[in-house]
C-alpha atoms as a PDB file:
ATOM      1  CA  UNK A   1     -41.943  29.989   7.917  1.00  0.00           C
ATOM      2  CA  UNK A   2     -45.605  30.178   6.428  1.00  0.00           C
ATOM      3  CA  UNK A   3     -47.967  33.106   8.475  1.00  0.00           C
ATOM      4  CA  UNK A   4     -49.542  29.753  10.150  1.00  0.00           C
ATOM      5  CA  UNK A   5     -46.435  28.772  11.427  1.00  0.00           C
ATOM      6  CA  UNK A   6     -46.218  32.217  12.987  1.00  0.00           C
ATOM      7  CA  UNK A   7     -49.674  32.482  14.511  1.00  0.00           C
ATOM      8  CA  UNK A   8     -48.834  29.327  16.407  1.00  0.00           C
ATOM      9  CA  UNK A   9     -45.287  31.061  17.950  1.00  0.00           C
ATOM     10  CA  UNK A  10     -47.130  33.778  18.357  1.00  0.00           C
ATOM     11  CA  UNK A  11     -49.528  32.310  20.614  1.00  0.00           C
ATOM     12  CA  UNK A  12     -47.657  30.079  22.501  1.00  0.00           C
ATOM     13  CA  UNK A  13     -45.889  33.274  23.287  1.00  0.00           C
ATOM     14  CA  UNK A  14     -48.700  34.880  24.119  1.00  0.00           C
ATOM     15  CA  UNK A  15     -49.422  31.804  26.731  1.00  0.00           C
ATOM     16  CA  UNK A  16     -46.175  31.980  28.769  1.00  0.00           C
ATOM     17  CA  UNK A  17     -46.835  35.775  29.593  1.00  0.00           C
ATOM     18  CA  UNK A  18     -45.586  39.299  28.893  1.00  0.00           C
ATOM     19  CA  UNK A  19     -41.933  38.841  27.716  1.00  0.00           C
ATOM     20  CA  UNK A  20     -40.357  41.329  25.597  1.00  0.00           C
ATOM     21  CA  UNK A  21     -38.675  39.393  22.801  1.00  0.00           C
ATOM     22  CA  UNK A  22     -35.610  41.352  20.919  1.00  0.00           C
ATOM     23  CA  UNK A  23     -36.237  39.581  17.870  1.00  0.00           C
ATOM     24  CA  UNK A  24     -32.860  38.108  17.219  1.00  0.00           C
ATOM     25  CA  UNK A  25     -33.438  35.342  15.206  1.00  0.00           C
ATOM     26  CA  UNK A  26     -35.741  35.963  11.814  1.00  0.00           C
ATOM     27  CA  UNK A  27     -36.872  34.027   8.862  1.00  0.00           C
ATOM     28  CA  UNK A  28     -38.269  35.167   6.021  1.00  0.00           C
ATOM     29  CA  UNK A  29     -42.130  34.077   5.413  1.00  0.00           C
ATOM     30  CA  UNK A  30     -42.976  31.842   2.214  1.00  0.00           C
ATOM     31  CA  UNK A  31     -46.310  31.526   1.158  1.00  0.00           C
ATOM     32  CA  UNK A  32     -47.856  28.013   0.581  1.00  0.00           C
ATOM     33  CA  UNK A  33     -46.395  27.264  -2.827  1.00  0.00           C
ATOM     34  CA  UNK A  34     -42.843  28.302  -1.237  1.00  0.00           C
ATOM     35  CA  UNK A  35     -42.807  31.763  -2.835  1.00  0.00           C
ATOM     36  CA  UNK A  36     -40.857  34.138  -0.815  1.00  0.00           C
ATOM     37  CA  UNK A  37     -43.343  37.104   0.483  1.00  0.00           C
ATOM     38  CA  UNK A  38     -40.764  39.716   1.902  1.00  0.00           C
ATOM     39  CA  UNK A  39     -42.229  39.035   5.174  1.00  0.00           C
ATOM     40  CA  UNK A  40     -40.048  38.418   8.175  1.00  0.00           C
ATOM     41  CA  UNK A  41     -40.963  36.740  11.592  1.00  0.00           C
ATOM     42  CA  UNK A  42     -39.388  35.997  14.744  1.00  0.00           C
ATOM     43  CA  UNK A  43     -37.954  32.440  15.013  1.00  0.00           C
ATOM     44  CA  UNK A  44     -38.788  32.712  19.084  1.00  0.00           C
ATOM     45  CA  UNK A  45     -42.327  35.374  19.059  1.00  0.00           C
ATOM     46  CA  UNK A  46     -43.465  34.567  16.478  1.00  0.00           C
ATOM     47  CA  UNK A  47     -43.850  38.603  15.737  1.00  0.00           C
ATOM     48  CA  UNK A  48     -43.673  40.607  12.335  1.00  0.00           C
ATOM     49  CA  UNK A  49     -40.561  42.310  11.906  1.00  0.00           C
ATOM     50  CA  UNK A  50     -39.014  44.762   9.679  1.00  0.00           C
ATOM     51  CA  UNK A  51     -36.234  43.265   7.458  1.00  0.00           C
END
């Protein structure tokens, strides 16, 4: 998941209301060029989370 990808989940989240998300699913972001950053986001928020 690039940081675009997670904007986007982030604000279709965003649009359907306050839900609190427990961040079960997470992928790990990759920049561009496919480079792993270290970075993880929620697969269903969108969110930054600590991995």
């Amino acid at each position: 998941m690039t940081k675009d990808q997670a904007a986007e989940l982030q604000a279709k989240w965003h649009q359907q209301g306050d839900h609190y998300c427990e961040h079960l699913k997470v992928e790990v972001e990759c920049s561009n060029d496919g480079e792993l950053t270290g970075n993880s986001y929620c697969l269903a928020c969108g969110a930054a989370v600590a991995s």
